[in-house]
C-alpha atoms as a PDB file:
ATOM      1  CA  UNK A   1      97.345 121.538  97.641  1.00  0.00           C
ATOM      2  CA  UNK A   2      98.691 117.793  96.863  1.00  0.00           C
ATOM      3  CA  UNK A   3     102.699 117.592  97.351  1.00  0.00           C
ATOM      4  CA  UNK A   4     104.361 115.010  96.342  1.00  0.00           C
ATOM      5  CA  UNK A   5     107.927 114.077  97.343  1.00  0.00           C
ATOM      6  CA  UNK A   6     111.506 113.501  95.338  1.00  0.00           C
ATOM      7  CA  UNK A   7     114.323 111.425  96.790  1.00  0.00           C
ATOM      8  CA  UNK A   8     116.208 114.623  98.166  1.00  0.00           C
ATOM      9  CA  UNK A   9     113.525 115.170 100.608  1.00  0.00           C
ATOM     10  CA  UNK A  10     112.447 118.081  98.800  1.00  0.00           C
ATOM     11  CA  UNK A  11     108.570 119.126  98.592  1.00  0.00           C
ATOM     12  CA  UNK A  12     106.745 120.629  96.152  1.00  0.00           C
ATOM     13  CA  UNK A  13     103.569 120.704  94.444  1.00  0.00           C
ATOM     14  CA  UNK A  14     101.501 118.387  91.815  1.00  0.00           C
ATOM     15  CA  UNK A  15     102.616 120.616  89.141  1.00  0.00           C
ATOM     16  CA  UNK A  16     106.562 121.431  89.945  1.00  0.00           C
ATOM     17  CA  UNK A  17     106.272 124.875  91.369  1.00  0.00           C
ATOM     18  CA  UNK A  18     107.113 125.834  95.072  1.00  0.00           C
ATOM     19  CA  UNK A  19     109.811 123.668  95.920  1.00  0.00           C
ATOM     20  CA  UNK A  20     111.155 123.576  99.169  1.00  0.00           C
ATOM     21  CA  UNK A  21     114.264 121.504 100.895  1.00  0.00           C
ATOM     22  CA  UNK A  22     112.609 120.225 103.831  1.00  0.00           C
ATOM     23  CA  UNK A  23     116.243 118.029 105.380  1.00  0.00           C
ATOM     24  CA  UNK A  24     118.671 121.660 104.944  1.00  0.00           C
ATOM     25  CA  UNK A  25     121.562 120.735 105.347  1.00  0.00           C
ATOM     26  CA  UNK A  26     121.083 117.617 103.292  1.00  0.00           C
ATOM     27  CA  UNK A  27     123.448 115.054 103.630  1.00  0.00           C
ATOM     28  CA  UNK A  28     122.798 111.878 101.565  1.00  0.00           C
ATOM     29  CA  UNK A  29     119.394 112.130 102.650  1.00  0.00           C
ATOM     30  CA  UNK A  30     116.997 109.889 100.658  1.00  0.00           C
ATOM     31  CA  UNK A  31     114.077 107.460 100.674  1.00  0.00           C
ATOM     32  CA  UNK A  32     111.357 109.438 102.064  1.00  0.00           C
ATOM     33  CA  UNK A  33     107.918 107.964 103.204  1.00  0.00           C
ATOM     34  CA  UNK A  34     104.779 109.728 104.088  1.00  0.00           C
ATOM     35  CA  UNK A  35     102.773 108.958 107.729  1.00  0.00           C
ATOM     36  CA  UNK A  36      99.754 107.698 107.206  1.00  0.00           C
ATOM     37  CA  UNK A  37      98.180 110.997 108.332  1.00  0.00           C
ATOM     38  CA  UNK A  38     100.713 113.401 106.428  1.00  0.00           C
ATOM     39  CA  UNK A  39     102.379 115.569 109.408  1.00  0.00           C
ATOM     40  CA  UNK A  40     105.335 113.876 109.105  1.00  0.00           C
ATOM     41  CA  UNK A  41     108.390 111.795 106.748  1.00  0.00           C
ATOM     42  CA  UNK A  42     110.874 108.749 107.699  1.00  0.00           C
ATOM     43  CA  UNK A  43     114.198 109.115 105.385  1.00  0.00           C
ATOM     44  CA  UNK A  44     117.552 107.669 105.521  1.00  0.00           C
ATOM     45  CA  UNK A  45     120.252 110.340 106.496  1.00  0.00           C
ATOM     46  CA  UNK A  46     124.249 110.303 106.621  1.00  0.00           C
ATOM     47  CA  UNK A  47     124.489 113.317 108.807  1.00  0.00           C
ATOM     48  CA  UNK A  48     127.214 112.089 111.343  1.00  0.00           C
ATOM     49  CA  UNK A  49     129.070 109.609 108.906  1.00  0.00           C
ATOM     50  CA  UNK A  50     126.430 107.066 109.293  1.00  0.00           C
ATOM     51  CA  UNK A  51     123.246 106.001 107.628  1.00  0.00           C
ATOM     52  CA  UNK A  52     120.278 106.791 110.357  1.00  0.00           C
ATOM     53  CA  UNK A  53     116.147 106.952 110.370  1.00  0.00           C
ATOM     54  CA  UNK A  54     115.288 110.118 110.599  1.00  0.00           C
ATOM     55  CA  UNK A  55     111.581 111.633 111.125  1.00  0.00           C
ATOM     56  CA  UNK A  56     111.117 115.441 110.135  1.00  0.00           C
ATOM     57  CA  UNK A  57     107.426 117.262 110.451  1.00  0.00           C
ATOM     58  CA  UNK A  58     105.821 117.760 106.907  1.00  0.00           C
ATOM     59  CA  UNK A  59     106.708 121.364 107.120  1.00  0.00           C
ATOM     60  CA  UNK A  60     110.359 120.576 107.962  1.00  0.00           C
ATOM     61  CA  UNK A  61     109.802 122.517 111.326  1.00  0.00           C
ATOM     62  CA  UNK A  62     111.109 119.863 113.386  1.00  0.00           C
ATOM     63  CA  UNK A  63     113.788 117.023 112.760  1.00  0.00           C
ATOM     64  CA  UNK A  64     114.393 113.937 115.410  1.00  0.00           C
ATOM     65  CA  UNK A  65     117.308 110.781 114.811  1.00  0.00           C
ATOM     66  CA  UNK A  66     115.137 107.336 115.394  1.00  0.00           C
ATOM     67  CA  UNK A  67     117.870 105.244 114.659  1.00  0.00           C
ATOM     68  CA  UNK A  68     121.513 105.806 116.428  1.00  0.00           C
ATOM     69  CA  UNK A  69     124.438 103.551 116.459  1.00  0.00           C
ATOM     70  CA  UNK A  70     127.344 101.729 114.101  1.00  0.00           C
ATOM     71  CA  UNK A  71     124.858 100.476 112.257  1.00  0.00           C
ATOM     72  CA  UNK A  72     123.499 101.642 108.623  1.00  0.00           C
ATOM     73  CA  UNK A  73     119.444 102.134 108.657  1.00  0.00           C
ATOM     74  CA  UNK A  74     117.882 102.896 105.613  1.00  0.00           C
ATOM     75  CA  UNK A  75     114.726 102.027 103.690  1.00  0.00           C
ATOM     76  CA  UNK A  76     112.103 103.233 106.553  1.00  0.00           C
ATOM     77  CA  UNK A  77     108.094 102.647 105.951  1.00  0.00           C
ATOM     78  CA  UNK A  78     104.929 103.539 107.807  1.00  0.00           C
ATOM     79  CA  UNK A  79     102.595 101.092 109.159  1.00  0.00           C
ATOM     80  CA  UNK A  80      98.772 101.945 108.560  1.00  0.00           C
ATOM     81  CA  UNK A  81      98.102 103.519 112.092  1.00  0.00           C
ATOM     82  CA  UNK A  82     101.348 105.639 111.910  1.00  0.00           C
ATOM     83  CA  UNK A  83     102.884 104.037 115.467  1.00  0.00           C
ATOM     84  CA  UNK A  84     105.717 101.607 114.044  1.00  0.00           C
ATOM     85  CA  UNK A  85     107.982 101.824 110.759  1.00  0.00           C
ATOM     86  CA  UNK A  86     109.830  98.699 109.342  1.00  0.00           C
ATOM     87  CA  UNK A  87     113.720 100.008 108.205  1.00  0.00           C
ATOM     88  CA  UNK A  88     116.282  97.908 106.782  1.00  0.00           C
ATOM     89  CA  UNK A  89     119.975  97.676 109.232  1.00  0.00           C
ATOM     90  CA  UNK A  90     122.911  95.965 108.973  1.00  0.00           C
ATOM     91  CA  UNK A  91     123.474  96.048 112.794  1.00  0.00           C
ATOM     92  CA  UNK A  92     123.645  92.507 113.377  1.00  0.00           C
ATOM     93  CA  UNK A  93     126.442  92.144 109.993  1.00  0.00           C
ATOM     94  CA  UNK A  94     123.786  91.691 107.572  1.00  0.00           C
ATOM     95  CA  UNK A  95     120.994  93.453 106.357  1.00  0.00           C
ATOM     96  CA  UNK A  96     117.911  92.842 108.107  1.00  0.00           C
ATOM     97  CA  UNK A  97     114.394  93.886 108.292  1.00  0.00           C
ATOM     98  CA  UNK A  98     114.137  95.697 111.318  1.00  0.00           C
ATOM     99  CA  UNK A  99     110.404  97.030 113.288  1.00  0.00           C
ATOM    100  CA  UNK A 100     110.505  99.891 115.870  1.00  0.00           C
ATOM    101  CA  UNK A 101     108.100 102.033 117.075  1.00  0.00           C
ATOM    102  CA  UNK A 102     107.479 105.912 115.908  1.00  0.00           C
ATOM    103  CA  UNK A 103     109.536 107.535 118.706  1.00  0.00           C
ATOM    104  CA  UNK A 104     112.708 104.855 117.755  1.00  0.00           C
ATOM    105  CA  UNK A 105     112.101 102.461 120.230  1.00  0.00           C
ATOM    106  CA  UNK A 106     111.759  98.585 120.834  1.00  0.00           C
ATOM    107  CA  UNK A 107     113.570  97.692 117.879  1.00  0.00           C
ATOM    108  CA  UNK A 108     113.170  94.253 116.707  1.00  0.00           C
ATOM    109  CA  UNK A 109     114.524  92.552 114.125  1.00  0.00           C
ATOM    110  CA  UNK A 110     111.951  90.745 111.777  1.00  0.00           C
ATOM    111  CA  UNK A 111     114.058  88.734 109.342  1.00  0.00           C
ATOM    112  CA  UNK A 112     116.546  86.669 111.381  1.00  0.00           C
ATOM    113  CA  UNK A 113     118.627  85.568 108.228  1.00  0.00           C
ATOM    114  CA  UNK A 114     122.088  85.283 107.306  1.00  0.00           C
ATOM    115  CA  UNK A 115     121.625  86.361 104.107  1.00  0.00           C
ATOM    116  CA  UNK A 116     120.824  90.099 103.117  1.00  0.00           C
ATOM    117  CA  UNK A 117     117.096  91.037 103.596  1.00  0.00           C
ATOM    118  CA  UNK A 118     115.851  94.791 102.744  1.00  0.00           C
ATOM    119  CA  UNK A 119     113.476  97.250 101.532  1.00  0.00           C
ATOM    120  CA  UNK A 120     110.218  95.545 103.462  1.00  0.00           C
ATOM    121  CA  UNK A 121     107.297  97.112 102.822  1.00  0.00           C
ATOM    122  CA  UNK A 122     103.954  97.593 105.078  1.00  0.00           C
ATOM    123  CA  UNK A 123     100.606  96.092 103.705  1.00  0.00           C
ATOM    124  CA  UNK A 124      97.948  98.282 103.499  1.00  0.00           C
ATOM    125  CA  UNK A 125      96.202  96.196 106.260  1.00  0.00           C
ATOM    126  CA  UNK A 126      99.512  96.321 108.577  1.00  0.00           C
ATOM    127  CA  UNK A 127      99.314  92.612 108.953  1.00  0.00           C
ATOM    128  CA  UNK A 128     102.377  91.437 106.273  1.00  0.00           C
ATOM    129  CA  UNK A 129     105.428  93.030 104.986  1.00  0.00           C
ATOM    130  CA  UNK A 130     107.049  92.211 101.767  1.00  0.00           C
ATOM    131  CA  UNK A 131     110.679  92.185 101.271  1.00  0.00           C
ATOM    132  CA  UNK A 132     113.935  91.540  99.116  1.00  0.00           C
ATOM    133  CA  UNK A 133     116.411  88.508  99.703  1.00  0.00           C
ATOM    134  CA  UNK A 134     118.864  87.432  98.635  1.00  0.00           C
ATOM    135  CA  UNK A 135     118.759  84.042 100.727  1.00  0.00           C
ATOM    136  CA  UNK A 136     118.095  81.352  97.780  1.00  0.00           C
ATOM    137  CA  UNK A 137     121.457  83.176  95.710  1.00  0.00           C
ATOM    138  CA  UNK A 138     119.789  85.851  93.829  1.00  0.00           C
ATOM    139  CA  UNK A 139     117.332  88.911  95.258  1.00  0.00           C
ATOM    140  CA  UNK A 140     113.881  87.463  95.587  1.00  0.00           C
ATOM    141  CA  UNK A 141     110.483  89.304  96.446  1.00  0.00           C
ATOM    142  CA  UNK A 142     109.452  87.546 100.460  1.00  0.00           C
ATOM    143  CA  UNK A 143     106.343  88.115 102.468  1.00  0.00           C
ATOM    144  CA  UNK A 144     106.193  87.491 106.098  1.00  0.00           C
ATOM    145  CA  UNK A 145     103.279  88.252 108.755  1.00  0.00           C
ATOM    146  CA  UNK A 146     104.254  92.121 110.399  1.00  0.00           C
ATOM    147  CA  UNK A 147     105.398  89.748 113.657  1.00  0.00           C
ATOM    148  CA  UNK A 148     107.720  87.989 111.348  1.00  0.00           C
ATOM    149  CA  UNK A 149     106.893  85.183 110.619  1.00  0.00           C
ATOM    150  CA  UNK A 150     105.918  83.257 107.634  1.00  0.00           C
ATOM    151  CA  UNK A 151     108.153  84.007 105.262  1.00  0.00           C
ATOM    152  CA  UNK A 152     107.150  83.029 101.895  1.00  0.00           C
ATOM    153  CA  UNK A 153     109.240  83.453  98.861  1.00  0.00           C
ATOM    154  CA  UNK A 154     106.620  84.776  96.205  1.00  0.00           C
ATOM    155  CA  UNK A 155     108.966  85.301  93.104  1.00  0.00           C
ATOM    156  CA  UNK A 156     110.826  81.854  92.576  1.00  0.00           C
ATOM    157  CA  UNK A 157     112.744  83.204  89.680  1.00  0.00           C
ATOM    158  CA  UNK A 158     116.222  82.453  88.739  1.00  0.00           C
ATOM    159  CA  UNK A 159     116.001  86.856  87.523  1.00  0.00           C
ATOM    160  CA  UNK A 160     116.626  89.515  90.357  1.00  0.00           C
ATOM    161  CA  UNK A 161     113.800  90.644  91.806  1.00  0.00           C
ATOM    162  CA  UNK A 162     113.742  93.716  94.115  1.00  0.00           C
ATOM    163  CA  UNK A 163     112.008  96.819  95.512  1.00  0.00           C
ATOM    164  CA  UNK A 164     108.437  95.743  96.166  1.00  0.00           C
ATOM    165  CA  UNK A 165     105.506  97.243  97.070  1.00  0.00           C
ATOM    166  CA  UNK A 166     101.992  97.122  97.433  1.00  0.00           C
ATOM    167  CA  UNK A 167      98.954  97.752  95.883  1.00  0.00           C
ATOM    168  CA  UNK A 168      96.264 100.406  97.949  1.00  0.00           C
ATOM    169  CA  UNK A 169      93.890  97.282  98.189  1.00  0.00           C
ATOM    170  CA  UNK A 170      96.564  95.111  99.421  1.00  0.00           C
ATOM    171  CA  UNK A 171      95.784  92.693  96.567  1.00  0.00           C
ATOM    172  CA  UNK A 172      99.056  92.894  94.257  1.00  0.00           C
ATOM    173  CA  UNK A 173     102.676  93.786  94.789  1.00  0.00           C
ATOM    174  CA  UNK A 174     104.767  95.500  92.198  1.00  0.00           C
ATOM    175  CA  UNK A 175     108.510  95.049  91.816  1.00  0.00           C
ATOM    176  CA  UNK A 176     111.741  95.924  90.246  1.00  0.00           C
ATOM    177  CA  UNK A 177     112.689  92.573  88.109  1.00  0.00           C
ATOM    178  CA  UNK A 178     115.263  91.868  85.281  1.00  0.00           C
ATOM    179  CA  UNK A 179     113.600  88.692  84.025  1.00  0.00           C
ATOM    180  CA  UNK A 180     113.311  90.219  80.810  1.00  0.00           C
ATOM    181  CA  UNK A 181     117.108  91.540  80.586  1.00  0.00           C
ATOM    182  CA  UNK A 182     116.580  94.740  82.022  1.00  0.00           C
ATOM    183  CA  UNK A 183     115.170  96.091  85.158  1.00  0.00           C
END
């Protein structure tokens, strides 16, 4: 059966029935995201008074911390071949787009910025990641090559622009905006 998944890292199916808490205890768990092969899901969790990445198996058998530190971590995503995620932390003062590797290691921040960069966004084709900014004085939609690099400012709007993501084909990237006075 297809499930599909809310933002209290609940499961259930297509058509509503069968739900099932998959993070029990909860605690300001949110942001879930699918590996690419569907055995398991990256969310943000506040289980020991900060915001980690955490990794549970699609049945919510087993449950492992990726991220651990001062820092808040939120916003993970999957790469294509289910090895690295990209995360947003404010470890370094600011928010930054962070990439780390499956099991939590070799984390690298992408971004580099002083202003606040978040919510990046694998390509279909792993090689880019889009992103929000806030660098040019409002939030902006960015896209930078997965090593990060690049980084191209693709909304040049004087609006606030946010939450992107892509298309399946890689080809477009849809986006939170309030250039028409609501977002």
């Amino acid at each position: 059966q297809t499930k599909i998944n809310n933002n209290n890292n609940n499961e259930m199916n297509r058509d509503g029935s069968g739900l099932e808490n998959l993070t029990k205890p909860a605690d300001n768990d949110g942001f879930p995201s699918w590996s690419p092969d569907g055995t398991k899901i990256a969310f943000h969790s506040q289980r020991l008074n900060n915001f980690d990445i955490v990794v549970v198996s699609a049945n919510g058998s087993s449950m492992t911390k990726l991220s651990d530190g001062p820092s808040r971590d939120f916003y993970a995503d999957w790469f294509p071949d289910g090895a690295r995620l990209t995360y947003t932390s404010q470890r370094d003062g600011n928010a930054e787009v962070y990439k780390m590797d499956g099991d939590g290691t070799d984390a690298r921040n992408l971004t580099r910025h002083p202003a606040d960069d978040y919510y990046g966004r694998v390509s279909p084709d792993g090689r880019r990641i889009v992103f929000t900014s806030d660098r040019d004085g409002n939030n902006e939609i960015y896209v930078m090559r997965s090593d990060g690099t690049g980084h191209t400012n693709l909304s040049l709007d004087d609006g606030n622009d946010a939450y992107p993501d892509w298309s399946p084909d890689g080809d477009w990237i849809v986006f939170t905006s309030d250039r028409s006075g609501s977002s």
